[in-house]
C-alpha atoms as a PDB file:
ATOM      1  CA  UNK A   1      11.343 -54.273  41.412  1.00  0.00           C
ATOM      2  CA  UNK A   2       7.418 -53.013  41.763  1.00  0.00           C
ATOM      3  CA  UNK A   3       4.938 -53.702  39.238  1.00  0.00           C
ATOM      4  CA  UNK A   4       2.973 -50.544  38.359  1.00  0.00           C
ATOM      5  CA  UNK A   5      -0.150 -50.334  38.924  1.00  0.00           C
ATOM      6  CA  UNK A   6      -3.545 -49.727  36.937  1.00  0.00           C
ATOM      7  CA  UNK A   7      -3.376 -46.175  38.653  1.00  0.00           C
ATOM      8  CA  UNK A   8      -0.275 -45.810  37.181  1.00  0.00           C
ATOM      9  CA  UNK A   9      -1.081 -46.662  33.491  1.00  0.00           C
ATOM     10  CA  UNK A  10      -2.520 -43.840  31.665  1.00  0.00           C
ATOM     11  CA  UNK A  11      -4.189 -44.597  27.673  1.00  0.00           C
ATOM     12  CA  UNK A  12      -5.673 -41.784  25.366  1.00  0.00           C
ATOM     13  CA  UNK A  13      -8.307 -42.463  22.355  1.00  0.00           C
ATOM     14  CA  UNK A  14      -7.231 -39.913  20.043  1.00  0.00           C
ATOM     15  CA  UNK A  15      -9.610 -39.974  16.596  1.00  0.00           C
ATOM     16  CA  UNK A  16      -8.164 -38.672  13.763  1.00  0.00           C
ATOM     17  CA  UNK A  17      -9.424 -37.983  10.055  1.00  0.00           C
ATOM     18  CA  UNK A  18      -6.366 -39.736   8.377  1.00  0.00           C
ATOM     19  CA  UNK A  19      -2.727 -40.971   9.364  1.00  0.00           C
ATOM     20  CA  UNK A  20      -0.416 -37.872  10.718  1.00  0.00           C
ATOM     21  CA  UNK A  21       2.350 -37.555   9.007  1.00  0.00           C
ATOM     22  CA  UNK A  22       5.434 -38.863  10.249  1.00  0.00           C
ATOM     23  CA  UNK A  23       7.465 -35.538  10.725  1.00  0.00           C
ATOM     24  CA  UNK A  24       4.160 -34.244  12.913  1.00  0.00           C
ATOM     25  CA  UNK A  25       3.380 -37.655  14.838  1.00  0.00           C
ATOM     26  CA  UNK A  26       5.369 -37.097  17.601  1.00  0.00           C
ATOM     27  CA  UNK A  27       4.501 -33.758  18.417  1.00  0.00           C
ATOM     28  CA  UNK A  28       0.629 -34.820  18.009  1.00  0.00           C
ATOM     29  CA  UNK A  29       1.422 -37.481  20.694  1.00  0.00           C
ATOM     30  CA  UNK A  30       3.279 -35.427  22.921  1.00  0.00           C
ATOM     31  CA  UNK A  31       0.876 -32.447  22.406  1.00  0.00           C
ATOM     32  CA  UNK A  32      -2.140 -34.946  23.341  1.00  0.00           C
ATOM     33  CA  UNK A  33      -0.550 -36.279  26.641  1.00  0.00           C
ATOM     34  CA  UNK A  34       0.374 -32.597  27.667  1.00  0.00           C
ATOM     35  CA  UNK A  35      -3.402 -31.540  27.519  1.00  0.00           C
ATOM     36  CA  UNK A  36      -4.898 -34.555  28.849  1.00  0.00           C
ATOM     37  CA  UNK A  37      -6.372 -34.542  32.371  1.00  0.00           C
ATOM     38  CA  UNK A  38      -3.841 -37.667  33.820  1.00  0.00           C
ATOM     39  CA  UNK A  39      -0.395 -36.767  35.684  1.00  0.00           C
ATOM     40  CA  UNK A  40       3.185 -36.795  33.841  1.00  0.00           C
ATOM     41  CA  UNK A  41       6.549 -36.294  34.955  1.00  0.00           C
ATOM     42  CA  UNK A  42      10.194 -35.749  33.775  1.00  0.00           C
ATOM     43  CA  UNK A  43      10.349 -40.053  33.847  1.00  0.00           C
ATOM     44  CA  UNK A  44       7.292 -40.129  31.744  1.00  0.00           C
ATOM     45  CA  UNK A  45       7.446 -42.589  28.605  1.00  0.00           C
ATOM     46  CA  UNK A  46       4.849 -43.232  25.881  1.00  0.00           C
ATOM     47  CA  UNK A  47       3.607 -45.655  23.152  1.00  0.00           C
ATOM     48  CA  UNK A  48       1.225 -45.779  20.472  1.00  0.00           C
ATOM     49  CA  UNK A  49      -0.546 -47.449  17.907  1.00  0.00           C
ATOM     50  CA  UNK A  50      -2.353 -46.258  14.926  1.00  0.00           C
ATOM     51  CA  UNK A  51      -5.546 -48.400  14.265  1.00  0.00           C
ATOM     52  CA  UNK A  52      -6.317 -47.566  10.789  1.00  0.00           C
ATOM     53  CA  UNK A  53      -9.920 -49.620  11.138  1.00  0.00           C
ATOM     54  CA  UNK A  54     -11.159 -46.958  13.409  1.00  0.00           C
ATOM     55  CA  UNK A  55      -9.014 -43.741  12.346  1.00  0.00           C
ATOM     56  CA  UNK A  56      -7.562 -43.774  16.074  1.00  0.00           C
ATOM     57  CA  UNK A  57      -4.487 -43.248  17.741  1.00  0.00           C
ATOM     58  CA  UNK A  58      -4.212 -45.728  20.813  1.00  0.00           C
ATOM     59  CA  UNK A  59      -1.707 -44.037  23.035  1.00  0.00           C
ATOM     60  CA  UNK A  60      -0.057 -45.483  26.213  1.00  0.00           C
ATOM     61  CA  UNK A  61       1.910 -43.800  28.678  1.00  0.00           C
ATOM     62  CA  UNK A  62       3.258 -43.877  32.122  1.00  0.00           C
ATOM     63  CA  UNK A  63       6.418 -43.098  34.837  1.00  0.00           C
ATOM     64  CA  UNK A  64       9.288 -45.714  33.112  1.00  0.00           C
ATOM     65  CA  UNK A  65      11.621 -45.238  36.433  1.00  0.00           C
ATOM     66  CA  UNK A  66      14.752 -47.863  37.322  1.00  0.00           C
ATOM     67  CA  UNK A  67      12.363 -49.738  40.317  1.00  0.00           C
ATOM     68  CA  UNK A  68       9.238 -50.261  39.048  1.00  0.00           C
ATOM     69  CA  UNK A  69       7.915 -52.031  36.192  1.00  0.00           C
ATOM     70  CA  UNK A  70       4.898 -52.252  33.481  1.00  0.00           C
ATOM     71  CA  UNK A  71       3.291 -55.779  33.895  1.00  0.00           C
ATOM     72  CA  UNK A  72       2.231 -55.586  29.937  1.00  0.00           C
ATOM     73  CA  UNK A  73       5.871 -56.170  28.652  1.00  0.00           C
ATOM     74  CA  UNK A  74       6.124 -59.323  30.735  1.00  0.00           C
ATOM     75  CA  UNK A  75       3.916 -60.974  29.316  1.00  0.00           C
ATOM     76  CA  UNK A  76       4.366 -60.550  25.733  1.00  0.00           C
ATOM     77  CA  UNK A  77       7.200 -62.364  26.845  1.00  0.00           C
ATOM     78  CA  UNK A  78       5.890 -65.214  28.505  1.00  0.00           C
ATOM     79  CA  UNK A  79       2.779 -64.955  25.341  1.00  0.00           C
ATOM     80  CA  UNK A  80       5.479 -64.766  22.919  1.00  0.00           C
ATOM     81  CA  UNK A  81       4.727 -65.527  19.701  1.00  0.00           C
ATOM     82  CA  UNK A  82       5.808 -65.436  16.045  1.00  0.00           C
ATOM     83  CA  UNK A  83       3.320 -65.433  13.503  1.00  0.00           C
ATOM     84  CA  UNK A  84       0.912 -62.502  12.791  1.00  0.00           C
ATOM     85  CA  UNK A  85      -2.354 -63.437  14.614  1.00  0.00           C
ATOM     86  CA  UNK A  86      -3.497 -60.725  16.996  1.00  0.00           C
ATOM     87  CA  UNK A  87      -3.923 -62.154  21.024  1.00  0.00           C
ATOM     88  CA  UNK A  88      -5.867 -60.624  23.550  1.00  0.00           C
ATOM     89  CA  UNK A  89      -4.775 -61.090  27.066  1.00  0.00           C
ATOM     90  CA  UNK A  90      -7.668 -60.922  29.898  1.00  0.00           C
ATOM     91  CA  UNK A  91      -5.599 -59.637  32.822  1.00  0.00           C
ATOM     92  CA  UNK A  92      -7.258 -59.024  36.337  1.00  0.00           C
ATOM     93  CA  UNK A  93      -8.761 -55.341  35.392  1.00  0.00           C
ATOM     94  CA  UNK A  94      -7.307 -54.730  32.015  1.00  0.00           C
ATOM     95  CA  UNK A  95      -6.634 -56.659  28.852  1.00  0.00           C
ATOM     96  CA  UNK A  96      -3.812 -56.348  26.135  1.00  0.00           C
ATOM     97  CA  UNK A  97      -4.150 -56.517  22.462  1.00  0.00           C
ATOM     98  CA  UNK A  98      -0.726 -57.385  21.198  1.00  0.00           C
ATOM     99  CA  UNK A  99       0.566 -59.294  17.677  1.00  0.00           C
ATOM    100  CA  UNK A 100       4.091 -60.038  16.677  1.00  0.00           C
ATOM    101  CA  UNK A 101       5.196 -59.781  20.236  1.00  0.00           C
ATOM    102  CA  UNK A 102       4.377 -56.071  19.846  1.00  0.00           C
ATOM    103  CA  UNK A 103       2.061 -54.268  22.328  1.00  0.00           C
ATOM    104  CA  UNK A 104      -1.008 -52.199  20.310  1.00  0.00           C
ATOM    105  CA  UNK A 105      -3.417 -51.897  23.211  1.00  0.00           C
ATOM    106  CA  UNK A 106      -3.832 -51.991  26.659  1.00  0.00           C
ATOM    107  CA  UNK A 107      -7.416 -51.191  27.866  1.00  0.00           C
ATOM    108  CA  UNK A 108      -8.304 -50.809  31.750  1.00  0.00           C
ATOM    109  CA  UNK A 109     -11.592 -53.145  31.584  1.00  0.00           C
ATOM    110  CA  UNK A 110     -13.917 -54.748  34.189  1.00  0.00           C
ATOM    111  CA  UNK A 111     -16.121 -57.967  33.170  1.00  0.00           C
ATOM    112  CA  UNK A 112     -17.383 -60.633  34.342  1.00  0.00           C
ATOM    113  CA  UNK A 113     -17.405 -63.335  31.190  1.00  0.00           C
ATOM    114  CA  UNK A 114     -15.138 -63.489  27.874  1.00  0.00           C
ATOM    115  CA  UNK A 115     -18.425 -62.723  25.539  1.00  0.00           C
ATOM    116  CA  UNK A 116     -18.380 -59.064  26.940  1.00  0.00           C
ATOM    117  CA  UNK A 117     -14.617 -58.478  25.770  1.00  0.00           C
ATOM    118  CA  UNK A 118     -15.084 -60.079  22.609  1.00  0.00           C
ATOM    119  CA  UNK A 119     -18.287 -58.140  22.121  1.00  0.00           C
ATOM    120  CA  UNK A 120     -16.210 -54.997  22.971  1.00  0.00           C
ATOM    121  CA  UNK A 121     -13.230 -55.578  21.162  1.00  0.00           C
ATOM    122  CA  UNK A 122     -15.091 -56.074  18.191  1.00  0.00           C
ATOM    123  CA  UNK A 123     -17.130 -53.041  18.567  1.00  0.00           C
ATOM    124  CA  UNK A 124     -14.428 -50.668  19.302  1.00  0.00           C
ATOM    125  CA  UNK A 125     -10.991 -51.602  17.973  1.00  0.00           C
ATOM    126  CA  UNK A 126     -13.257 -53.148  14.775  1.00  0.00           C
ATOM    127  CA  UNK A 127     -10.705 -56.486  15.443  1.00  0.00           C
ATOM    128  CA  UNK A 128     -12.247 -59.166  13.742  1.00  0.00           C
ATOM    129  CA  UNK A 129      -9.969 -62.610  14.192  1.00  0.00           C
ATOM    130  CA  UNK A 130      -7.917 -62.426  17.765  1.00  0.00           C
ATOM    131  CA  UNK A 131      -7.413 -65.230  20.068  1.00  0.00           C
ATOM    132  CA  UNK A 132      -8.090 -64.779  23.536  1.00  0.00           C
ATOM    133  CA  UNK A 133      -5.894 -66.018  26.623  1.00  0.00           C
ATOM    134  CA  UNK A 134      -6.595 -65.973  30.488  1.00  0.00           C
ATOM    135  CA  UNK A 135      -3.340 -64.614  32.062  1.00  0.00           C
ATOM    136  CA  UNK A 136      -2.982 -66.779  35.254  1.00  0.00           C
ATOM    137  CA  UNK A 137      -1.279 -65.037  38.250  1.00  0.00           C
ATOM    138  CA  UNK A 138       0.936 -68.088  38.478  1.00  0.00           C
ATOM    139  CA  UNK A 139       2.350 -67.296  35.095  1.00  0.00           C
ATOM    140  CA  UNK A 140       3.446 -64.048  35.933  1.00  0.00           C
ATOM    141  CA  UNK A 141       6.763 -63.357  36.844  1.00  0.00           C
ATOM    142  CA  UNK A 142       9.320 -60.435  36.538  1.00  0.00           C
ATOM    143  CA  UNK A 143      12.388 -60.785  34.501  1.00  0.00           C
ATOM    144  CA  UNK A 144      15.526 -58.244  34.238  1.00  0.00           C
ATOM    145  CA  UNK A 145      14.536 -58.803  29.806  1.00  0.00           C
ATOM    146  CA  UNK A 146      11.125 -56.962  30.748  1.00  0.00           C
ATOM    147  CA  UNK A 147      12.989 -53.279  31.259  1.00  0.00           C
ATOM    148  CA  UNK A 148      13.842 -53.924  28.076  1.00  0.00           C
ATOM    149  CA  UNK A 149      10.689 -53.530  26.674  1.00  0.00           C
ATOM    150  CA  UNK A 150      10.528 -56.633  23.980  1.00  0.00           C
ATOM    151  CA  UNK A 151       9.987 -55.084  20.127  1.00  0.00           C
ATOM    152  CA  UNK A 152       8.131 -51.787  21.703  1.00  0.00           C
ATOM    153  CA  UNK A 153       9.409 -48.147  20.579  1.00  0.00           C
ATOM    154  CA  UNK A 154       9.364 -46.755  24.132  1.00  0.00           C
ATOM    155  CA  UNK A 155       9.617 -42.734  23.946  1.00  0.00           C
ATOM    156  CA  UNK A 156      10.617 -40.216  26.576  1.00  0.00           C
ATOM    157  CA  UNK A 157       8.101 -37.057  26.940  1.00  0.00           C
ATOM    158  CA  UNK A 158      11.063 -35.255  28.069  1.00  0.00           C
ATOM    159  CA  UNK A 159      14.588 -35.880  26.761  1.00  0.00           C
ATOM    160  CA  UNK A 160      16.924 -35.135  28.851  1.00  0.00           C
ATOM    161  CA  UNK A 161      19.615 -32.707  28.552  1.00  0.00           C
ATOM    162  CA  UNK A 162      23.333 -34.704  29.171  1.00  0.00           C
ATOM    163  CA  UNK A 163      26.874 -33.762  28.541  1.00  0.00           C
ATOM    164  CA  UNK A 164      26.754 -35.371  25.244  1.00  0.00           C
ATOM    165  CA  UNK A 165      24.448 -32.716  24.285  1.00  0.00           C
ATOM    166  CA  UNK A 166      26.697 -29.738  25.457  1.00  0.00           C
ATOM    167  CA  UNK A 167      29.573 -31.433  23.420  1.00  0.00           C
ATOM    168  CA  UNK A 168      27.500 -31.646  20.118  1.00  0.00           C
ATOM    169  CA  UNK A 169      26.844 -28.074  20.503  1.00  0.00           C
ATOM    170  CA  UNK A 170      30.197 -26.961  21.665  1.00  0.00           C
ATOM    171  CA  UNK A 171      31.700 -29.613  17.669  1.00  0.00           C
ATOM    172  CA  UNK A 172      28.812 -27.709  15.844  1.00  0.00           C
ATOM    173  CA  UNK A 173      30.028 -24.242  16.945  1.00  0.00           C
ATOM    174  CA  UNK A 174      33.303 -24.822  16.339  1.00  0.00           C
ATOM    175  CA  UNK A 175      32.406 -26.469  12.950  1.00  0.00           C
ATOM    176  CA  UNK A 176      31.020 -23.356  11.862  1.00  0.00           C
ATOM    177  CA  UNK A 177      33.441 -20.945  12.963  1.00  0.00           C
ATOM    178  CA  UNK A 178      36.096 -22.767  11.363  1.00  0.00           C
ATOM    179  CA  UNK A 179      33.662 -22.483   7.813  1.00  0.00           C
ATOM    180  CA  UNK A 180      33.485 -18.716   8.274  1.00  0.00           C
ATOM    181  CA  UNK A 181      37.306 -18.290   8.918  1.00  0.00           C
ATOM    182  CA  UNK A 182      37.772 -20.736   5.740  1.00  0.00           C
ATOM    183  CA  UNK A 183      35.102 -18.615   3.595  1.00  0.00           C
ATOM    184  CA  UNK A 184      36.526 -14.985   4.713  1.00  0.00           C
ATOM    185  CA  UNK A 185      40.557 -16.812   3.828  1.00  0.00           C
ATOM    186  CA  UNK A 186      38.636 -18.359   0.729  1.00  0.00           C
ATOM    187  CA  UNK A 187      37.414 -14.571  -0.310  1.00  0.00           C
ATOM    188  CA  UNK A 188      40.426 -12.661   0.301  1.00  0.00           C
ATOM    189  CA  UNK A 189      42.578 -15.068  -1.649  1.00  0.00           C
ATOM    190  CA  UNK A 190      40.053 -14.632  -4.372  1.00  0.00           C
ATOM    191  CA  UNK A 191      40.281 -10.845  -4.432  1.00  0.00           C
ATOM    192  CA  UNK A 192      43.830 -11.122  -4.512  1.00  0.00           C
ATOM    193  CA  UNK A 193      44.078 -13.445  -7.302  1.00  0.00           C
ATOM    194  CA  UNK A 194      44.518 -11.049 -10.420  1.00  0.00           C
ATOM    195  CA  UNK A 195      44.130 -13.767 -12.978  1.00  0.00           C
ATOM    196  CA  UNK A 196      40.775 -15.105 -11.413  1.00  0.00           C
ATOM    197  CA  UNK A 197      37.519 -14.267 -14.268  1.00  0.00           C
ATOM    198  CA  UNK A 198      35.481 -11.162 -12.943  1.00  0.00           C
ATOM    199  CA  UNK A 199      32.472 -12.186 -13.776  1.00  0.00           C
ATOM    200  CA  UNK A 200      32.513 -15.318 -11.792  1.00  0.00           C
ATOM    201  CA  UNK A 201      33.934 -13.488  -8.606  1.00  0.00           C
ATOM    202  CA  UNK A 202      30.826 -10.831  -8.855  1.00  0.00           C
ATOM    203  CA  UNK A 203      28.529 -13.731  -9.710  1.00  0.00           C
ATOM    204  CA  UNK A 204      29.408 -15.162  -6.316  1.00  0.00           C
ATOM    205  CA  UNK A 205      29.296 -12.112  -4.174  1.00  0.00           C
ATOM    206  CA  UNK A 206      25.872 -11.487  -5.369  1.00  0.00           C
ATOM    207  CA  UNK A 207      24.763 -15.092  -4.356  1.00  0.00           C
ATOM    208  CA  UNK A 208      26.585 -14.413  -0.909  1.00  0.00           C
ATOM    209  CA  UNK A 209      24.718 -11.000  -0.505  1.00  0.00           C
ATOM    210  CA  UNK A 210      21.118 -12.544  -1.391  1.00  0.00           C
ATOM    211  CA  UNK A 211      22.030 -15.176   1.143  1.00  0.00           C
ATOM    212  CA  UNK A 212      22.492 -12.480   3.688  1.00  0.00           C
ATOM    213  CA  UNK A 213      20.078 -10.330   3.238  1.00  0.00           C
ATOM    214  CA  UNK A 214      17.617 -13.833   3.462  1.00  0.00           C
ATOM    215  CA  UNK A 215      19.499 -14.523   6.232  1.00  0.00           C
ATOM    216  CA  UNK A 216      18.711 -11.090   8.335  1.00  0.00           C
ATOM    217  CA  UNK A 217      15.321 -11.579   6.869  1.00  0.00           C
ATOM    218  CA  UNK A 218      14.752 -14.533   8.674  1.00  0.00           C
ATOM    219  CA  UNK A 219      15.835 -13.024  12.292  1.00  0.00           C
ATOM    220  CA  UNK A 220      14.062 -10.280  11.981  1.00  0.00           C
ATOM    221  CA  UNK A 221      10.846 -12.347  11.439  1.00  0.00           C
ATOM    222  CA  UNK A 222      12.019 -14.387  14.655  1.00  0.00           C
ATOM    223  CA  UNK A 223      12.574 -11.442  16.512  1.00  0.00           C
ATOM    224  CA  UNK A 224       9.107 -10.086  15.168  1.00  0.00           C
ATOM    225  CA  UNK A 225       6.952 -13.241  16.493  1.00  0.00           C
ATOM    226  CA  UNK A 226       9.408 -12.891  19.912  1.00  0.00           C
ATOM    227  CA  UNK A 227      11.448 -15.594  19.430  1.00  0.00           C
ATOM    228  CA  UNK A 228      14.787 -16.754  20.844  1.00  0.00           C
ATOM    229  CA  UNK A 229      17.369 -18.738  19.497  1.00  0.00           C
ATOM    230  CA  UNK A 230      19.256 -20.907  21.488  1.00  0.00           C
ATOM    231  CA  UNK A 231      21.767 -21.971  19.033  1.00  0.00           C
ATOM    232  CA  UNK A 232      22.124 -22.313  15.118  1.00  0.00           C
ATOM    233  CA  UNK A 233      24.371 -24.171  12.847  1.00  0.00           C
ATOM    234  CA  UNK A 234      24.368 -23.877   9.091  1.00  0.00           C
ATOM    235  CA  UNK A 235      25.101 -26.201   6.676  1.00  0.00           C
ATOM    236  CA  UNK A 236      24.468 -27.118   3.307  1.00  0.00           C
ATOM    237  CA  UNK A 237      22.203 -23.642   2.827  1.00  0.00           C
ATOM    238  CA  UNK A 238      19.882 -24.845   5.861  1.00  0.00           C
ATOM    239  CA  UNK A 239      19.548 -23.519   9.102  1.00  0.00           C
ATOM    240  CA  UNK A 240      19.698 -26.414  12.228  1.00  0.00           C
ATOM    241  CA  UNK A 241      18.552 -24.043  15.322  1.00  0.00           C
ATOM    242  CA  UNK A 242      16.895 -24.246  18.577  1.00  0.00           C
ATOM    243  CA  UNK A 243      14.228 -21.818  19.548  1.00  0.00           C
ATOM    244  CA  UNK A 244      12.360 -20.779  22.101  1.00  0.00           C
ATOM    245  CA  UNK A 245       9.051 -18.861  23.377  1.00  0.00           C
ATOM    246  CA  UNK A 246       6.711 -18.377  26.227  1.00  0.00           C
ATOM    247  CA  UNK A 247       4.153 -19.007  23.939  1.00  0.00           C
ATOM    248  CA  UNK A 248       3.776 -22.013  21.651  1.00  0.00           C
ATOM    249  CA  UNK A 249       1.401 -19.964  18.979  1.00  0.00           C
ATOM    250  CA  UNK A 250       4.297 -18.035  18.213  1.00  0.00           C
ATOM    251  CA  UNK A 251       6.609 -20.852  16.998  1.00  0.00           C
ATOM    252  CA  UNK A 252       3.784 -22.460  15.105  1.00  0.00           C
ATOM    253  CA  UNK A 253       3.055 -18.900  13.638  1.00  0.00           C
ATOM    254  CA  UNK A 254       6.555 -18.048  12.483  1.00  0.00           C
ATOM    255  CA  UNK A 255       7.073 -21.868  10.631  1.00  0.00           C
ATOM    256  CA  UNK A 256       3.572 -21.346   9.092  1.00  0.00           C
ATOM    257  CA  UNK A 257       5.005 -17.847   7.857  1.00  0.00           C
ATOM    258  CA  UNK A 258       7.697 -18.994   6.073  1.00  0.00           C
ATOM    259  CA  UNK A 259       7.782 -18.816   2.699  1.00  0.00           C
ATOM    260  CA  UNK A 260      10.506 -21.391   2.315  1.00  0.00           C
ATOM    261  CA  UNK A 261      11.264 -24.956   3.489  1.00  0.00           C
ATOM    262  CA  UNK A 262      10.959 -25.736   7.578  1.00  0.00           C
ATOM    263  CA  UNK A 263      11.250 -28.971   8.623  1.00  0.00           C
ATOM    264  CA  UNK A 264      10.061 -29.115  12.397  1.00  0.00           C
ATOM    265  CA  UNK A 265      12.046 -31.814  14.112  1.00  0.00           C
ATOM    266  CA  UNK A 266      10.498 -31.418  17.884  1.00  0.00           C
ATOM    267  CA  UNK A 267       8.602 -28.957  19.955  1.00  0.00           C
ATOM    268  CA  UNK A 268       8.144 -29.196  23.811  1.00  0.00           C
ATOM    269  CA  UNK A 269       7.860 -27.683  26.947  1.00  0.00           C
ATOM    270  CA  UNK A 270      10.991 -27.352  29.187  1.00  0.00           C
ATOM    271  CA  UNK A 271       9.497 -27.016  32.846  1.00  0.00           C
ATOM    272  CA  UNK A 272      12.752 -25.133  34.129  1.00  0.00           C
ATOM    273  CA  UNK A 273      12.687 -22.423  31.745  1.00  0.00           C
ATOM    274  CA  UNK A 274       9.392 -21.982  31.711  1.00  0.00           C
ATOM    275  CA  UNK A 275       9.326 -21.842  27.471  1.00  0.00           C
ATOM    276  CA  UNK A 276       8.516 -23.660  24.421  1.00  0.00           C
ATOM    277  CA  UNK A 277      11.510 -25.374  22.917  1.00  0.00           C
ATOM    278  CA  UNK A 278      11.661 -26.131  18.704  1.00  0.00           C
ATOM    279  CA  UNK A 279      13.863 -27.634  17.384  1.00  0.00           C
ATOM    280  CA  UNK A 280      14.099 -26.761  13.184  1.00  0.00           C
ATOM    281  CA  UNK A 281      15.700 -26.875   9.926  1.00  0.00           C
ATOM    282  CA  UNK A 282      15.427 -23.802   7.937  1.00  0.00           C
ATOM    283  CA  UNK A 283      16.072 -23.740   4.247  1.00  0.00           C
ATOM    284  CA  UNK A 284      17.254 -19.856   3.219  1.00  0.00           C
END
């Protein structure tokens, strides 16, 4: 198993003006690798940390492949601890902030004495009360646990696309077809039901024609902003669909358009279709 390297190990400052919201985080991380200046690939994983002293998002990121390893999650577990003091641990030409065997920060950093970290730390990460450990190479060693990556949310930039994906689509389409063949049985039993109240029957096909018509609405605004859907479900009066376009603006110009409800769950770039992939709920 090979340790990555420094080289390897990628970290973004990213200042903000208040916490992003949760539904948006993701996307702001993702978004904020994708336009920095360091390498990614398809194995690229991330991490971050939200220091609210300093209105900063510490991210971390870096190629999470099955032979090779990050050093950092090693040695929260050797430096495991359970109470809620934050530790800072001097590697060779980097140091770790961690606390609750979770890592916050890792920070490539040359120095000569402990005074100039602490002095650092202090200034930048506005860390008050931390105490400070000298990693010896003796105490580090690899362990089959560290792949595992301790308490740390580990995310993929890419998610890959898998069978189980092409079976959730393939119960989802089905699902609905069966809920259109049940609603046309539903309708035609209803018209053929003499003793059924009229006004309740006419009640309901107006509700299913304004659902239509807000239903073609909404394509047509897709199709306007050049949009294409990969695949839809409905349920519940929401929309669950996949789109896609060559060009981002246009996906965050159609949700912004919308007069009702859209709840974006993820947007990224898939490198083999050369497009912008959202992923959406859609009230109508």
């Amino acid at each position: 198993m090979r340790k990555l390297t420094t080289e390897e190990i990628h970290t973004l400052s990213i200042k903000v003006t208040e916490e992003i919201n949760r539904k948006n985080l993701y996307k702001f991380v993702r978004t904020a690798i994708l336009n920095s200046d360091f390498p990614f690939s398809k194995n690229t994983h991330y991490s971050f940390y939200y220091n609210s002293n300093t209105l900063t998002y510490e991210i971390l990121f870096f190629d999470n492949t099955t032979d090779t390893y990050l050093e950092a999650f090693s040695l929260l577990r050797i430096y495991k601890r359970t109470d809620k003091l934050i530790q800072v641990l001097l590697c060779e030409n980097y140091f770790l902030i961690i606390r609750e065997n979770k890592l916050l920060i890792l920070k490539k950093f040359n120095s000569t004495t402990n005074e100039e970290v602490l002095s650092y730390i202090q200034q930048m990460y506005k860390i008050e009360e931390f105490d400070i450990i000298e990693v010896k190479k003796s105490d580090l060693e690899y362990s089959n646990e560290d792949k595992l990556h301790s308490g740390n949310s580990i995310y993929p930039l890419y998610v890959k696309k898998s069978f189980y994906y092409f079976l959730s689509f393939l119960f989802i389409s089905l699902c609905f077809l069966i809920t259109i063949i049940y609603w046309n049985y539903e309708r035609s039993l209803i018209q053929t039901n003499s003793s059924f109240d009229k006004t309740n029957q006419s009640q309901k096909n107006n509700k299913n024609e304004r659902v239509t018509k807000n239903i073609v609405s909404l394509f047509q605004k897709m199709k306007n902003y050049n949009i294409k859907i990969e695949k839809i479900s409905y349920i519940n009066h929401k929309i669950k669909t996949i789109l896609e376009s060559k060009d981002e603006s246009n996906l965050l110009a159609f949700t912004s358009s919308y007069s009702k409800e859209i709840q974006i769950k993820s947007l990224k770039y898939n490198e083999e279709k050369k497009l912008y992939v959202m992923e959406v709920t859609i009230e109508y």
